[in-house]
N, C-alpha and C. Protein backbone atom coordinates (compact mmCIF):
# COMPACT_ATOMS: atom_id res chain seq x y z
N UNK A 1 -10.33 47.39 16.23
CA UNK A 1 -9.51 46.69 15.26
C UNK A 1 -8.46 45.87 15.99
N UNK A 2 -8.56 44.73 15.63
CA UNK A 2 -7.43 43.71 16.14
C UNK A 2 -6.24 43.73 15.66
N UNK A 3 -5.06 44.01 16.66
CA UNK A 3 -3.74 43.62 16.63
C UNK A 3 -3.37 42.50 15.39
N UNK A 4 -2.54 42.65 14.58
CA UNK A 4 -1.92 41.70 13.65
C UNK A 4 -1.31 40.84 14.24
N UNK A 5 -0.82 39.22 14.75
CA UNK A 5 0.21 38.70 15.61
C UNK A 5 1.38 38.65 14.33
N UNK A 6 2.54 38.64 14.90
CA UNK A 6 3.53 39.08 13.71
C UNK A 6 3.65 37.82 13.70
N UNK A 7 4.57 37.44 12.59
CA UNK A 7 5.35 36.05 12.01
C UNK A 7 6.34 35.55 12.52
N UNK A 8 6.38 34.46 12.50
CA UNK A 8 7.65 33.46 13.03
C UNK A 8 8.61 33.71 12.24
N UNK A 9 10.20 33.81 12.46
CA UNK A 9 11.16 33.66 11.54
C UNK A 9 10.83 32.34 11.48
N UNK A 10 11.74 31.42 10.60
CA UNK A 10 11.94 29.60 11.12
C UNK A 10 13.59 29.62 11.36
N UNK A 11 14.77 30.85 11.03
CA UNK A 11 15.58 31.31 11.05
C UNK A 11 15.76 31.87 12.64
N UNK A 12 15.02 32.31 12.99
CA UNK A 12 15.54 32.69 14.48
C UNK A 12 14.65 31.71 15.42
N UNK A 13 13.88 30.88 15.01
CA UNK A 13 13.17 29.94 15.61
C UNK A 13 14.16 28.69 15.96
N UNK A 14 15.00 28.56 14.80
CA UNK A 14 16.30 27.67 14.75
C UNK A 14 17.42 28.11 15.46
N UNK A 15 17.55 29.14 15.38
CA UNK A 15 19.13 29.83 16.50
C UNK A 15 18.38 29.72 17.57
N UNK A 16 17.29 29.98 18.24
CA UNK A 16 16.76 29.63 19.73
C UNK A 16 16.86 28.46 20.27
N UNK A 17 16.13 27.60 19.05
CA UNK A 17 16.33 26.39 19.62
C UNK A 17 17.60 25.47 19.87
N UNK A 18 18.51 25.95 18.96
CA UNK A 18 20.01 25.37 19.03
C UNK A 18 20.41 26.23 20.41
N UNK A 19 20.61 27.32 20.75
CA UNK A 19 21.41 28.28 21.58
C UNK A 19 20.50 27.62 23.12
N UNK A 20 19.48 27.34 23.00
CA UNK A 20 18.56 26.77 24.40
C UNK A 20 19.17 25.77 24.59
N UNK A 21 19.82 24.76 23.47
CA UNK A 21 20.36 23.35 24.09
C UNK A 21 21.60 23.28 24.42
N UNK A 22 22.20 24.62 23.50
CA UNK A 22 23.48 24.70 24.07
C UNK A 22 23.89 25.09 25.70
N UNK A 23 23.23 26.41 25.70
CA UNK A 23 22.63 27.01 27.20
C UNK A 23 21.06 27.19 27.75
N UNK A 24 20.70 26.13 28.06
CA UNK A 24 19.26 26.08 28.50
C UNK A 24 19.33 27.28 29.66
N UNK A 25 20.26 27.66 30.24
CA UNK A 25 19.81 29.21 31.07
C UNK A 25 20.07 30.34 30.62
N UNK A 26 19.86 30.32 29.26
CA UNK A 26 20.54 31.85 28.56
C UNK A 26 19.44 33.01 29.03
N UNK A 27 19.58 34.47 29.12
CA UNK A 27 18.46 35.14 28.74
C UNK A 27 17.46 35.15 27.79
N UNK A 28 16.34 35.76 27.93
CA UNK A 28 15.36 36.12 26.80
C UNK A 28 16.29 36.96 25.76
N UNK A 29 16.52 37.93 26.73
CA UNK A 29 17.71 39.04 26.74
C UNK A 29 18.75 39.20 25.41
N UNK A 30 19.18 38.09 25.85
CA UNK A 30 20.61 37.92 25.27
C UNK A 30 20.04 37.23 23.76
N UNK A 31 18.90 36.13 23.98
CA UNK A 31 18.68 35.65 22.96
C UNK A 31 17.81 36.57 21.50
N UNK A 32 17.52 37.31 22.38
CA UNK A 32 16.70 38.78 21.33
C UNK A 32 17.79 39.57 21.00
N UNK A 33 18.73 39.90 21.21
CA UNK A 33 19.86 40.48 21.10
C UNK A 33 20.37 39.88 19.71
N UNK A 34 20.77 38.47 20.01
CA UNK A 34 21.09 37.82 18.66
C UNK A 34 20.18 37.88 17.41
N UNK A 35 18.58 37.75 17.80
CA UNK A 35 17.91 37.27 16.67
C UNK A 35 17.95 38.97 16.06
N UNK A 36 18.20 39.84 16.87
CA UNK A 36 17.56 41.46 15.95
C UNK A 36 18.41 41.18 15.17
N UNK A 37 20.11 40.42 15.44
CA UNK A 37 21.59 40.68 14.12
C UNK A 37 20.88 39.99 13.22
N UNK A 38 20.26 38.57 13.63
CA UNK A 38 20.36 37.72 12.28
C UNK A 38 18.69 38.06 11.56
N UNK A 39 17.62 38.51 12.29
CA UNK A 39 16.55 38.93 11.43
C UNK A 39 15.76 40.17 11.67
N UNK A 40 15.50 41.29 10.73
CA UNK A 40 15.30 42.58 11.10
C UNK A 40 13.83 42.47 11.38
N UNK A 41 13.21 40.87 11.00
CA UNK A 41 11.81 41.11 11.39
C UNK A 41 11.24 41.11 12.92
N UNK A 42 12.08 40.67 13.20
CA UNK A 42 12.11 40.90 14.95
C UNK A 42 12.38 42.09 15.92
N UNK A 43 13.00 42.91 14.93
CA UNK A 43 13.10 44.21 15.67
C UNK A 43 12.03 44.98 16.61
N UNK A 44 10.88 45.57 15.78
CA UNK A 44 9.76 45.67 15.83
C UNK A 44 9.40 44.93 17.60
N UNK A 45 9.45 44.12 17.86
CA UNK A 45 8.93 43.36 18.51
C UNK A 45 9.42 43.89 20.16
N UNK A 46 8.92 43.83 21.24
CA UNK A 46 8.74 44.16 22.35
C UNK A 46 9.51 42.53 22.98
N UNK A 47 10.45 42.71 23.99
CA UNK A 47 11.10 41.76 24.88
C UNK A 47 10.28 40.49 25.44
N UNK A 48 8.92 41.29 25.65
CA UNK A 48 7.65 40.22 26.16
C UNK A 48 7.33 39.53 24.84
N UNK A 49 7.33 40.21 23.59
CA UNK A 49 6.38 39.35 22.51
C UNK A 49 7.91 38.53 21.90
N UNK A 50 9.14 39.15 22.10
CA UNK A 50 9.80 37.95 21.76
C UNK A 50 9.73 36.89 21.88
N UNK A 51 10.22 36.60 23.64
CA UNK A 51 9.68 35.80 24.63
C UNK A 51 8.59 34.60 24.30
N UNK A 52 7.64 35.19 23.80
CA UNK A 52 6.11 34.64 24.23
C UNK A 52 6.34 34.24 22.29
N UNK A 53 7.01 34.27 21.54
CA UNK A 53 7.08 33.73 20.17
C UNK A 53 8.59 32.69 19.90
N UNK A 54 9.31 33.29 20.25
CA UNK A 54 10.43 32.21 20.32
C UNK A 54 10.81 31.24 21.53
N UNK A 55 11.52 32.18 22.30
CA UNK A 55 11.58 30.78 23.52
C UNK A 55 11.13 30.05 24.07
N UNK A 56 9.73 30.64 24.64
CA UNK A 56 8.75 29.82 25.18
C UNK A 56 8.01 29.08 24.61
N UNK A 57 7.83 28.94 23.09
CA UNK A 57 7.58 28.23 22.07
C UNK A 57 8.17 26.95 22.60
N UNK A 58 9.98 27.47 21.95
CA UNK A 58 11.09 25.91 22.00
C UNK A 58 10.28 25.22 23.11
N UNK A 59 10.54 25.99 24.66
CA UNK A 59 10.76 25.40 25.51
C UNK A 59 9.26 24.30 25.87
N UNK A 60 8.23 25.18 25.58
CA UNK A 60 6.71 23.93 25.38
C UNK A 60 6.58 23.15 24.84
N UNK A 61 7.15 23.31 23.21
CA UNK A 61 7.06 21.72 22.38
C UNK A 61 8.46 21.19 22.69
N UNK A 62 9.27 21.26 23.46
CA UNK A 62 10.43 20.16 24.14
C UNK A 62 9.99 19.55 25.02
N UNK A 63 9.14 20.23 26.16
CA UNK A 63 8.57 19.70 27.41
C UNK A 63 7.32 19.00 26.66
N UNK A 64 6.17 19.29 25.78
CA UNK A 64 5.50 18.62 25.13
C UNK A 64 6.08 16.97 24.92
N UNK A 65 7.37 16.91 24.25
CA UNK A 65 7.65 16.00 23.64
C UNK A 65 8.52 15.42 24.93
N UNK A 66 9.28 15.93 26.11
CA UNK A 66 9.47 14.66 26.85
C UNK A 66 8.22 14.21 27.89
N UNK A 67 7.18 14.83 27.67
CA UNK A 67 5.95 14.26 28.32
C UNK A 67 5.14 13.26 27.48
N UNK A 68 5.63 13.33 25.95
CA UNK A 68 5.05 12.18 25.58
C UNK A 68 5.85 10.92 25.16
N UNK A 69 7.40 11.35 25.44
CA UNK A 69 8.01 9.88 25.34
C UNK A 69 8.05 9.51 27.03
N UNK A 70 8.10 10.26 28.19
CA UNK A 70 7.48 9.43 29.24
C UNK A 70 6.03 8.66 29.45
N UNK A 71 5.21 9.44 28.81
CA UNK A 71 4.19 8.71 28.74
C UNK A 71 3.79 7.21 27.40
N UNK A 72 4.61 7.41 26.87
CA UNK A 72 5.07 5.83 26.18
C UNK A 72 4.63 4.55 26.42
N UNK A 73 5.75 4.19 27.86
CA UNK A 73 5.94 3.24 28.48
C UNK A 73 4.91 2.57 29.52
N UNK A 74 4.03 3.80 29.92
CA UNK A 74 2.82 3.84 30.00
C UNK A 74 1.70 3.13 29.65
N UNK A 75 1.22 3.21 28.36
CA UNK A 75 0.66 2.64 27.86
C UNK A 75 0.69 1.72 27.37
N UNK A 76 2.15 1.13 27.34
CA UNK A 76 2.19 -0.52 27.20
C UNK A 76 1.69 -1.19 28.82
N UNK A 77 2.19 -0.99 29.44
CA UNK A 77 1.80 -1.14 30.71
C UNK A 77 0.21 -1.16 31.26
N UNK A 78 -0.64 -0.36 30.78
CA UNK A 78 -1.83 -0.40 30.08
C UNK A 78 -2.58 -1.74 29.57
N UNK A 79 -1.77 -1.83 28.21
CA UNK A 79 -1.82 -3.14 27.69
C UNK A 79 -2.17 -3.86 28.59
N UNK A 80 -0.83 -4.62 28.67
CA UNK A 80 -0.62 -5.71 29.69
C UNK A 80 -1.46 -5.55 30.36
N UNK A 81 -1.78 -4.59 31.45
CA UNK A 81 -3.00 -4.77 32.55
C UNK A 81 -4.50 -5.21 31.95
N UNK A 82 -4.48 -4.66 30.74
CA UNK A 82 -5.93 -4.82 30.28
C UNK A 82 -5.95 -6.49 29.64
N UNK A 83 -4.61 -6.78 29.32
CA UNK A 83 -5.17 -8.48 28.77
C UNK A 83 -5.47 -9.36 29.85
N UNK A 84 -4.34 -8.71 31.22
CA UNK A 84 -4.24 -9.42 32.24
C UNK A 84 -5.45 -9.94 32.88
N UNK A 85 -6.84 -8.73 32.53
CA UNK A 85 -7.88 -8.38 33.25
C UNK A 85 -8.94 -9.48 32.49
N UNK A 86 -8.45 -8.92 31.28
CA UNK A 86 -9.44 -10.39 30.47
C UNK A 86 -9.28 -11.57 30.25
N UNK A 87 -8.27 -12.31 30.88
CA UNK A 87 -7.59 -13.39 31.26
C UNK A 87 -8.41 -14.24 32.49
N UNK A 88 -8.34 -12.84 33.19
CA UNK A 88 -8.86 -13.26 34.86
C UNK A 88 -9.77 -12.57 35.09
N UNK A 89 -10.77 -11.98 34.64
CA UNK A 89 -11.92 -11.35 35.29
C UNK A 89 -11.27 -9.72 35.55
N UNK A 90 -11.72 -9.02 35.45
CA UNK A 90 -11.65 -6.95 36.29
C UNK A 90 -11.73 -8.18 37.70
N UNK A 91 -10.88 -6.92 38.25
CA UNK A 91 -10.54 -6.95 39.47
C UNK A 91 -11.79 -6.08 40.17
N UNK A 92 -11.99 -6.68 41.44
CA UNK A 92 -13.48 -5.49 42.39
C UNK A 92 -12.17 -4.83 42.66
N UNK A 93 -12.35 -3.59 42.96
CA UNK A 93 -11.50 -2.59 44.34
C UNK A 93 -11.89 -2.75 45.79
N UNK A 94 -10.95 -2.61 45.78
CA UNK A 94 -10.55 -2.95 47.48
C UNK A 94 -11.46 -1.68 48.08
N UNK A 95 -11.81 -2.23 49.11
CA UNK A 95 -12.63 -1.50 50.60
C UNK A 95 -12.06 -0.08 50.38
N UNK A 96 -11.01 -0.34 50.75
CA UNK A 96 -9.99 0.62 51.11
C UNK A 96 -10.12 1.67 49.65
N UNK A 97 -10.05 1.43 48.74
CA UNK A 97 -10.10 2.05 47.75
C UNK A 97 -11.73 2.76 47.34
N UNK A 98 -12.52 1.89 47.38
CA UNK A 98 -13.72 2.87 47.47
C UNK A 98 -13.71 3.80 48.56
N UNK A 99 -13.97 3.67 49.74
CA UNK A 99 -14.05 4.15 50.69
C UNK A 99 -13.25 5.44 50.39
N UNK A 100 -11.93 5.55 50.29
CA UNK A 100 -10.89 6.78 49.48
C UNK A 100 -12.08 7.64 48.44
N UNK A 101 -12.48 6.67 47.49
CA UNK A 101 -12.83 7.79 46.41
C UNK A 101 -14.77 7.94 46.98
N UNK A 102 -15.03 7.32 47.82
CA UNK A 102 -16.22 8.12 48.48
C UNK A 102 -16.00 9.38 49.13
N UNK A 103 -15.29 9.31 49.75
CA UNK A 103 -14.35 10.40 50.27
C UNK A 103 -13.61 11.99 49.52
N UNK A 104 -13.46 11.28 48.93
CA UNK A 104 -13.17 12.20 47.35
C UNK A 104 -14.21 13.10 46.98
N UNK A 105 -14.82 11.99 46.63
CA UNK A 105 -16.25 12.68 45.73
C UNK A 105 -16.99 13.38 46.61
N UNK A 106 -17.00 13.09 47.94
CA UNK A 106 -17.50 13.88 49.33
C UNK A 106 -16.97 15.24 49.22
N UNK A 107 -15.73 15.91 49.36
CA UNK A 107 -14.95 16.69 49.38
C UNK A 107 -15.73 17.27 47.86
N UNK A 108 -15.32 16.56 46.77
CA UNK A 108 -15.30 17.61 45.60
C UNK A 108 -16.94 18.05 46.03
N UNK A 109 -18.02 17.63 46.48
CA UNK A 109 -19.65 18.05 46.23
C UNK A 109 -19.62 19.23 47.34
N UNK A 110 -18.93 19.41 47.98
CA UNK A 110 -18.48 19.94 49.24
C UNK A 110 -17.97 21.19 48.63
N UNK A 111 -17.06 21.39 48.18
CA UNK A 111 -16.21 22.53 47.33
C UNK A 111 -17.36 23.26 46.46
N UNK A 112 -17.63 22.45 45.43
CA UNK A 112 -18.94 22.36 44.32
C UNK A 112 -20.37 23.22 45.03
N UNK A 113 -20.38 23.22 46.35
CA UNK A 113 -21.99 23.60 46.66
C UNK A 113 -21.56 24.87 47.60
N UNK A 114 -19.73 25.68 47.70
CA UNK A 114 -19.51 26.20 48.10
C UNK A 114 -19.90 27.93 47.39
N UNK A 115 -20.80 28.57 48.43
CA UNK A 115 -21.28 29.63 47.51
C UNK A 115 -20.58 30.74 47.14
N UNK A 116 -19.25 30.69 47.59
CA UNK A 116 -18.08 31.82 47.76
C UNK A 116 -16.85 31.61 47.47
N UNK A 117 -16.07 32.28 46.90
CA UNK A 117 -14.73 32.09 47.07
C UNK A 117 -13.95 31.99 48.53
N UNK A 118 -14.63 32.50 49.05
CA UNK A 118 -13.99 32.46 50.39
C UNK A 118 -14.38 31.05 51.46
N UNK A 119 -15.68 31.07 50.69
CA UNK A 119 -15.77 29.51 51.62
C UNK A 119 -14.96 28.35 50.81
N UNK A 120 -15.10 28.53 49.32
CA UNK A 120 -14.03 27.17 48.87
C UNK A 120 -12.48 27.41 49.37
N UNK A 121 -11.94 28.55 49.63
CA UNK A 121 -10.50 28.95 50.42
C UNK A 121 -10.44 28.20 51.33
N UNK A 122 -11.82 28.15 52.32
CA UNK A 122 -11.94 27.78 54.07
C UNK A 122 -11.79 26.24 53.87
N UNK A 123 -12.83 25.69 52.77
CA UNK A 123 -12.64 24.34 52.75
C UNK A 123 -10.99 23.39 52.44
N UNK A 124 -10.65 24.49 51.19
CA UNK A 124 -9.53 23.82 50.67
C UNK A 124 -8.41 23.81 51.72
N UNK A 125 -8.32 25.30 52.48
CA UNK A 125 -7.56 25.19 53.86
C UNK A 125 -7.81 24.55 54.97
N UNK A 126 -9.00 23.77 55.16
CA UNK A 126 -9.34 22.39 55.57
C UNK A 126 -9.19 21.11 55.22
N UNK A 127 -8.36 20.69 54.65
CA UNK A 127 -8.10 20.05 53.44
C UNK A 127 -7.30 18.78 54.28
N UNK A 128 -6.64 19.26 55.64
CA UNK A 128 -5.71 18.00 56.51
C UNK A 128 -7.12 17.16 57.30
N UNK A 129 -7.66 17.81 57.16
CA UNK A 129 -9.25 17.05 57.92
C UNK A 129 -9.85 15.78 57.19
N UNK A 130 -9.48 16.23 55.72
CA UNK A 130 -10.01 14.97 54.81
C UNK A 130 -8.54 14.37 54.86
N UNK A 131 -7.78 14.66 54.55
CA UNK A 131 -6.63 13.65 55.00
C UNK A 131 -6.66 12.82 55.53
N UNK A 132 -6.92 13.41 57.19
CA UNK A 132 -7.29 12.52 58.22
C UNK A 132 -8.24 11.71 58.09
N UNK A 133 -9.18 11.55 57.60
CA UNK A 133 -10.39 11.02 57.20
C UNK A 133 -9.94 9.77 56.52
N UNK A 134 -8.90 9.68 55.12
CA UNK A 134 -8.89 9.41 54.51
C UNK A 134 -7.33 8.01 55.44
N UNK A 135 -6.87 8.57 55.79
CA UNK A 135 -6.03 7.93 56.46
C UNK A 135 -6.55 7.04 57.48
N UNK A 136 -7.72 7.67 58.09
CA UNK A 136 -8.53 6.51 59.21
C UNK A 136 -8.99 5.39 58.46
N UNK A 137 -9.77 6.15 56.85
CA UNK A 137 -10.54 4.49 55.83
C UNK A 137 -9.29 3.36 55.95
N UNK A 138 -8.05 3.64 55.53
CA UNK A 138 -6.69 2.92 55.00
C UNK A 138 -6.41 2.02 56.39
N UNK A 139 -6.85 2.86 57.54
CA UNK A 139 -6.31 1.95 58.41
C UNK A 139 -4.70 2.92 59.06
């Protein structure tokens, strides 16, 4: 029989999220402390399942949301490149740039046909070798 996941206040979901902006380094601690005064449905609840329902909530859809107003500006930028392209023809890539992602794709088939964890370890800890590699294509 499966565990019930308990309910969100939207009441202590709101004092987290205000008290995080006030002190973005508060405790879990301190902040479970408050929500048991203001809601008894939280009592019940274990320090980890606080945690993992209120704060870390706030703190993902904040970081959610300044990853998508950085990524914004982005996509105008986008734009522009793409009218730019149909203006004047796609651009070929440079030598230098294939050569890089031959290189690439070398490495990943390399990893990919590795029959062990321990050999993809060996490869990935080989990893300044394709560097080097990759630094000789560039010049």
């Amino acid at each position: 029989m499966a565990k019930q996941k308990p309910k969100q206040s939207e009441r202590v979901l709101e004092m987290v999220r205000k008290e995080l902006a006030k002190k973005p380094g508060i405790s879990s601690g301190d902040l479970f402390a408050m929500a048991r005064k203001l809601d008894r449905s939280v009592r019940p609840l274990s320090l980890r399942q606080f945690h993992a329902l209120y704060p870390l909530q706030v703190k993902r859809a904040e970081k959610a949301a300044l990853r998508s107003a950085q990524k914004a500006p982005k996509k105008a930028t986008r734009v522009a490149t793409a009218s730019k392209e149909r203006r004047g023809g796609a651009a070929e890539p440079s030598a230098d740039r294939t050569a890089i992602r031959r290189l690439l794709l070398e490495f990943a088939e390399v990893v990919a046909s590795a029959e062990s964890k321990a050999e993809v370890i060996h490869l990935v800890g080989d990893f300044d070798r394709w560097v080097d590699r990759v630094v000789a294509v560039t010049g």
